[in-house]
C-alpha atoms as a PDB file:
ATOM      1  CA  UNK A   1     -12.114   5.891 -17.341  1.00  0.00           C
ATOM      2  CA  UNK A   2     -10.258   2.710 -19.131  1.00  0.00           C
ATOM      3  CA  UNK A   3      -6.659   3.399 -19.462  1.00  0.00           C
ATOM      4  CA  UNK A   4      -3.949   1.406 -21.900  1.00  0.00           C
ATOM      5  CA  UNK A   5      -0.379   1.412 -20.826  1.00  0.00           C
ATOM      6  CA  UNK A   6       1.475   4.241 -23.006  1.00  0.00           C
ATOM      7  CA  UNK A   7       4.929   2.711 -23.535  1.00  0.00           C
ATOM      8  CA  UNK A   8       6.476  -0.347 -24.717  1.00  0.00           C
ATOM      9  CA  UNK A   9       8.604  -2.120 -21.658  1.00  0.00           C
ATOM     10  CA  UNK A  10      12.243  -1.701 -22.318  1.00  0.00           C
ATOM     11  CA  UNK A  11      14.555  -4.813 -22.117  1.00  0.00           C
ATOM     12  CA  UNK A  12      16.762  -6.266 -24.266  1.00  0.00           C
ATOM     13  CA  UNK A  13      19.019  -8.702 -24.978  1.00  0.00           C
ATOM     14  CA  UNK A  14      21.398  -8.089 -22.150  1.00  0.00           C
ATOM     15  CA  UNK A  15      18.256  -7.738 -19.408  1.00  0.00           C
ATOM     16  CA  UNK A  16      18.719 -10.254 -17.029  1.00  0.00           C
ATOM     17  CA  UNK A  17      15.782  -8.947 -13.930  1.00  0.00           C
ATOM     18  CA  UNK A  18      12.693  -7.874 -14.846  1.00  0.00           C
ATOM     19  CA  UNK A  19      11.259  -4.781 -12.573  1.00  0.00           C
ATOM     20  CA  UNK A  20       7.264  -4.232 -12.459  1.00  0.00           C
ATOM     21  CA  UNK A  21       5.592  -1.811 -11.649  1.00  0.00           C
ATOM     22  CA  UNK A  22       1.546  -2.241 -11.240  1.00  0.00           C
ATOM     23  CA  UNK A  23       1.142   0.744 -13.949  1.00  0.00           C
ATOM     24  CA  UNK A  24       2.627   4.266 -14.587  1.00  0.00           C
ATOM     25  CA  UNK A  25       1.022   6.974 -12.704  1.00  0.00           C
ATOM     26  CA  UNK A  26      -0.525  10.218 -13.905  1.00  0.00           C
ATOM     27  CA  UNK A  27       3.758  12.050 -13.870  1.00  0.00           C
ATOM     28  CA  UNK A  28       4.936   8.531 -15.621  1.00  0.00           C
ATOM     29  CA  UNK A  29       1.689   9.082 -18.309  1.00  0.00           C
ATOM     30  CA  UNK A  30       2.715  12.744 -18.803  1.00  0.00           C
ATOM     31  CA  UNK A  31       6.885  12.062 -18.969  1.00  0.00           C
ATOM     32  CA  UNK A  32       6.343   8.980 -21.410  1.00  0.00           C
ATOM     33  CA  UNK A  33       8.727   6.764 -18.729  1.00  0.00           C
ATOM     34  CA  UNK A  34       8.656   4.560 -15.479  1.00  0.00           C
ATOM     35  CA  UNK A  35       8.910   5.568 -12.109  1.00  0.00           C
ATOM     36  CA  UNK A  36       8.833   9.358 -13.396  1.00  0.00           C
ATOM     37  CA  UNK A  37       6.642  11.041 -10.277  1.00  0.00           C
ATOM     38  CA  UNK A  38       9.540  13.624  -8.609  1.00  0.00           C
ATOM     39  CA  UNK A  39       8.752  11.819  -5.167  1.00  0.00           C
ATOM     40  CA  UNK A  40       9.196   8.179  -6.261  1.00  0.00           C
ATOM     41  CA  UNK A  41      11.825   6.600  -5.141  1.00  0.00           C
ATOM     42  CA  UNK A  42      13.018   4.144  -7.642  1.00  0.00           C
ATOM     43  CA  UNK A  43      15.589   5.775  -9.295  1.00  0.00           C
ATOM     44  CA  UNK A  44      17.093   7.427  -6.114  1.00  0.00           C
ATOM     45  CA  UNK A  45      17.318   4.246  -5.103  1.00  0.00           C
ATOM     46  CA  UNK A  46      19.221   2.324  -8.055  1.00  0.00           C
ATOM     47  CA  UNK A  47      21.527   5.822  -7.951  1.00  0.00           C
ATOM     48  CA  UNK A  48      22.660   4.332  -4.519  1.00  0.00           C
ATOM     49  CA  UNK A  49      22.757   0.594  -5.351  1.00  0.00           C
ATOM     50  CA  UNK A  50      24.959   1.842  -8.275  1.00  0.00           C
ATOM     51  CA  UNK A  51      26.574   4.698  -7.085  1.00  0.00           C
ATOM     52  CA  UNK A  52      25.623   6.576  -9.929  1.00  0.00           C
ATOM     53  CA  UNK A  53      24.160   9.930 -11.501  1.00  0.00           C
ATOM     54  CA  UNK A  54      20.358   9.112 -13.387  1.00  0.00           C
ATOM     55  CA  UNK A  55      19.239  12.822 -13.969  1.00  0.00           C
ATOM     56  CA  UNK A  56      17.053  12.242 -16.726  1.00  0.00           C
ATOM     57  CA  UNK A  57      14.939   9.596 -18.688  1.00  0.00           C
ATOM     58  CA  UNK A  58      17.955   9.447 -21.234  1.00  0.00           C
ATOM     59  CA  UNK A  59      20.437   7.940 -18.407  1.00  0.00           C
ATOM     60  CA  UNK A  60      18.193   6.040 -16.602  1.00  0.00           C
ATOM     61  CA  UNK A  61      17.003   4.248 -19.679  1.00  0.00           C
ATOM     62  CA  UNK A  62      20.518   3.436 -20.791  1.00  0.00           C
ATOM     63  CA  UNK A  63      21.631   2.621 -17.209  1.00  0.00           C
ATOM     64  CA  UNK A  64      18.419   0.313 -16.509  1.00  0.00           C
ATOM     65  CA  UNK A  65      19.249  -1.664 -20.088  1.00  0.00           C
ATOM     66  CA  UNK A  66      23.187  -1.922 -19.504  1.00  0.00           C
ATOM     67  CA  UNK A  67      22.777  -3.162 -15.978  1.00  0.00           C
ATOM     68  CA  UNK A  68      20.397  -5.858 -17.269  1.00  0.00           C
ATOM     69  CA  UNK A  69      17.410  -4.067 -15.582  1.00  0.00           C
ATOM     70  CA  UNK A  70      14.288  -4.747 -17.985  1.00  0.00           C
ATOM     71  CA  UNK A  71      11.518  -2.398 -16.827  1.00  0.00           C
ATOM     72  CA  UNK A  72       7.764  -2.764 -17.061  1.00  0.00           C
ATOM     73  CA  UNK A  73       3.974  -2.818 -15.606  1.00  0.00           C
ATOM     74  CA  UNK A  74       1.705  -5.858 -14.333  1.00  0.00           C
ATOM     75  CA  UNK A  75      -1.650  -4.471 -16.112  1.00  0.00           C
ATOM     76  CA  UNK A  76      -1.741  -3.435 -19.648  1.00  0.00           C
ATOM     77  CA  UNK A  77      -5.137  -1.769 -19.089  1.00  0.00           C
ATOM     78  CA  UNK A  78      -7.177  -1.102 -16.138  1.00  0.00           C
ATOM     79  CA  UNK A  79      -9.744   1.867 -14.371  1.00  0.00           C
ATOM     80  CA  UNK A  80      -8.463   4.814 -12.485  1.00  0.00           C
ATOM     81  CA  UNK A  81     -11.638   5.691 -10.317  1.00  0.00           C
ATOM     82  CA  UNK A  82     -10.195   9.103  -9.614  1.00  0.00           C
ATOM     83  CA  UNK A  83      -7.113  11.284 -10.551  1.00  0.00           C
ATOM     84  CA  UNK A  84      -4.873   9.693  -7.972  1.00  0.00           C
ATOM     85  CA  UNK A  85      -2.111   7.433  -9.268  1.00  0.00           C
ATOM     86  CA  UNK A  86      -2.437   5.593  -5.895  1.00  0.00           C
ATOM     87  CA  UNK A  87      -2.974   1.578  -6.763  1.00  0.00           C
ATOM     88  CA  UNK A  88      -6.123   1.376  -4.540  1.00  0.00           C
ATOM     89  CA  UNK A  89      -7.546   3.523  -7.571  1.00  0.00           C
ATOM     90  CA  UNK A  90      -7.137   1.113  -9.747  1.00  0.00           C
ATOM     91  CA  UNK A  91      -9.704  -1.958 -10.944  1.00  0.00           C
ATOM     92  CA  UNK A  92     -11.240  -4.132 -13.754  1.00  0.00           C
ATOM     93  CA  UNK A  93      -6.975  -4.691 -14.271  1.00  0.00           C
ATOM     94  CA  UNK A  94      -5.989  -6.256 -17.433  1.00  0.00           C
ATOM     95  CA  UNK A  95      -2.781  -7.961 -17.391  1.00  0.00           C
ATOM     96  CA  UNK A  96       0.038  -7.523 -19.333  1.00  0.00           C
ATOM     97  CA  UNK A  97       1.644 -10.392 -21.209  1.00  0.00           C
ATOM     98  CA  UNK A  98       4.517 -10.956 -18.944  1.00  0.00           C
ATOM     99  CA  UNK A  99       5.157 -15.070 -20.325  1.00  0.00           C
ATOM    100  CA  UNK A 100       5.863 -13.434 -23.636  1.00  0.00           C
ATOM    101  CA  UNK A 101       8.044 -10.809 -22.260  1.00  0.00           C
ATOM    102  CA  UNK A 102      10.071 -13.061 -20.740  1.00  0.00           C
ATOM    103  CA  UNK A 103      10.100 -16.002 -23.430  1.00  0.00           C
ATOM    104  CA  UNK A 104      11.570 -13.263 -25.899  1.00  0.00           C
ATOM    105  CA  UNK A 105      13.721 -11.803 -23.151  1.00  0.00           C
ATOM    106  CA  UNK A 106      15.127 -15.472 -22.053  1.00  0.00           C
ATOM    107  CA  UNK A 107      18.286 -14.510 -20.302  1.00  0.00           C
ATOM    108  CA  UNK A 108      15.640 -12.757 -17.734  1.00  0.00           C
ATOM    109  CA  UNK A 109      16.177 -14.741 -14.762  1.00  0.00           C
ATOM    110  CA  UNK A 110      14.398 -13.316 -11.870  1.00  0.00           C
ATOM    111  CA  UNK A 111      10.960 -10.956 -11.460  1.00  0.00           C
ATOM    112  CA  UNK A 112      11.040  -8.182  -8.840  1.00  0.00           C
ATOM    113  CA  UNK A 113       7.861  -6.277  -8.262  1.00  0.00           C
ATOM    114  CA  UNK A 114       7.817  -2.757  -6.621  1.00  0.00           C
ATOM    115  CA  UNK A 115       4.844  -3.038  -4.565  1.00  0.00           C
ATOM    116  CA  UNK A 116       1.756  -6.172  -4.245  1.00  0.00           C
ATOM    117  CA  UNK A 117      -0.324  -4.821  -6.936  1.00  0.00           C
ATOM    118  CA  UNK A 118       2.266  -5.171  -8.865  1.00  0.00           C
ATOM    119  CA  UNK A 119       3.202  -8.633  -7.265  1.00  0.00           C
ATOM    120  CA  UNK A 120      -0.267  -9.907  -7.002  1.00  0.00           C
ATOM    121  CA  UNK A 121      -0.738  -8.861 -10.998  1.00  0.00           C
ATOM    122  CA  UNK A 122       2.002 -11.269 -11.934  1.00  0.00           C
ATOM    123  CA  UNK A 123       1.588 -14.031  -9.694  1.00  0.00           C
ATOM    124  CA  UNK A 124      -2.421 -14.721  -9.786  1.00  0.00           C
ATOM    125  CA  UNK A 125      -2.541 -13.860 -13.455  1.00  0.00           C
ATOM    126  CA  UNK A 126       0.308 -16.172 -14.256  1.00  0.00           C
ATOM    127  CA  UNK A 127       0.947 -19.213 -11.716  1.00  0.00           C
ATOM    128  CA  UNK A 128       3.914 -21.338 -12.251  1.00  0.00           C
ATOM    129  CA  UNK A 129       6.195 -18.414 -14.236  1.00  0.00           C
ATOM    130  CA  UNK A 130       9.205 -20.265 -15.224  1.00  0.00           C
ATOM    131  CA  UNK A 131      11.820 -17.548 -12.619  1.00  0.00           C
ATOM    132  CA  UNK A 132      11.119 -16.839  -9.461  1.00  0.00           C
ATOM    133  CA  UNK A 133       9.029 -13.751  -8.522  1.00  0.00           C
ATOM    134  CA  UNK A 134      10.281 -11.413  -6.110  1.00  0.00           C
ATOM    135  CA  UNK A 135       7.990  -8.519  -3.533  1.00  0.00           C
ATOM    136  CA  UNK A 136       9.943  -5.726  -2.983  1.00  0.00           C
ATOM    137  CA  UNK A 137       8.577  -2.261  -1.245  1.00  0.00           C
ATOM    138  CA  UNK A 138       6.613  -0.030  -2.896  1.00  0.00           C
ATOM    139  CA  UNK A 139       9.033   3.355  -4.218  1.00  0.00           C
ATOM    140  CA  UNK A 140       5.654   4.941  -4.699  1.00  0.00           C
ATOM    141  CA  UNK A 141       5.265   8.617  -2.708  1.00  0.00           C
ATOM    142  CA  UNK A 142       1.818   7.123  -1.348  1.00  0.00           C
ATOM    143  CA  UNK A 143       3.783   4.180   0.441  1.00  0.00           C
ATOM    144  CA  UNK A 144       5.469   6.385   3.553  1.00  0.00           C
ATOM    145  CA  UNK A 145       5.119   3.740   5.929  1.00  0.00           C
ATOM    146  CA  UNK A 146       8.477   2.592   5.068  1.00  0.00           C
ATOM    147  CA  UNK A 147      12.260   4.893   5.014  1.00  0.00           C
ATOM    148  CA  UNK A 148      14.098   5.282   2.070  1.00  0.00           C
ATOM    149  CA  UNK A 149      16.837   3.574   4.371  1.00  0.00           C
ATOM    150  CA  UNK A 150      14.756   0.198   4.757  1.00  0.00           C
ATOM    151  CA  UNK A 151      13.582  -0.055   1.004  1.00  0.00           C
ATOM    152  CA  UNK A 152      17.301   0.908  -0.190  1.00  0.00           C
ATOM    153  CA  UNK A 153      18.045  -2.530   1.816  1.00  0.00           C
ATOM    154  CA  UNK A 154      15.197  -4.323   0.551  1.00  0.00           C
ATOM    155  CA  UNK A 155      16.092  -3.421  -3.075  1.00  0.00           C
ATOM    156  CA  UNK A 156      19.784  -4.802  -2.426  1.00  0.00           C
ATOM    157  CA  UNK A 157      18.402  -8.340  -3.365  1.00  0.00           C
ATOM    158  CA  UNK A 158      17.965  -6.633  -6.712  1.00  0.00           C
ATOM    159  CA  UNK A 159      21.693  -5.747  -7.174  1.00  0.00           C
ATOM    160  CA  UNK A 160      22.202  -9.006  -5.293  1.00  0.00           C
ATOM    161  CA  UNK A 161      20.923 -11.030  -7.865  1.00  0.00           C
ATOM    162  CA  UNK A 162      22.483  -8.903 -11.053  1.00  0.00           C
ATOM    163  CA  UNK A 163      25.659  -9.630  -9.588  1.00  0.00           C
ATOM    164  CA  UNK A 164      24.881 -13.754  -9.345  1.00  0.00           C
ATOM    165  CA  UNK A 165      24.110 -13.996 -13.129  1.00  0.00           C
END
């Protein structure tokens, strides 16, 4: 079944990294929000980069937006073959516009993209982005191969490069 993305990205004028995601899973389609599956690890992870409390989609929403944190999804519409959010579900992808996200979000300076569907939406759909694209590890609970531990450290180049600009 086709599926359209069911929220709008959230940035602003203050975001200064864009996050994407390759698109929400069935818990993110059901809480209206990003990374919203109990097991993902995305927000336990900025809660430790930022030593702070993100208990609901209220915080987390004003936390990703006053850090400079814009949040969104590679594919705008795609095909779930099954009722699995895992990405290797996923096909006939439709990309989402991320050159016009970014020219009206200008002070966005650097892409980081949880996973290489994500990654491999945004850099074969659009070649040549004008900021530099980042892979980081998957926070998905489908990608185990990797400890919290390692992908906390991986996702320090995110804080890394909030703190540069």
């Amino acid at each position: 079944m086709r599926l359209e993305h069911p929220f709008d990205p959230i940035a602003d004028d203050r975001s200064r990294v864009l996050v994407l995601g390759s698109f929400p899973s069935i818990a993110s389609f059901e809480a209206d929000f990003y990374y919203a599956h109990p097991r993902n690890q995305f927000w336990p992870i900025m809660e430790q980069l930022f030593e702070v409390a993100l208990p609901d989609k209220t915080a987390r929403r004003a936390f990703a937006l006053e850090q400079g944190i814009a949040l969104w999804d590679s594919y705008a519409s795609l095909v779930r073959s099954e009722n699995n959010s895992s990405d290797a579900n996923l096909s006939e992808l439709i990309p989402n516009d991320i050159p016009a996200l970014l020219a009206a979000h200008p002070a966005i300076r650097h892409i980081f993209c949880t996973g290489r569907k994500a990654y491999d939406g945004c850099v074969k759909a659009f070649p040549g982005l004008p900021v530099p694209c980042t892979l980081l590890p998957s926070t998905s609970p489908a990608y185990a191969a990797m400890r919290f531990d390692a992908k906390l450290e991986a996702y320090r180049q995110l804080k890394a490069v909030l703190d540069a600009v």
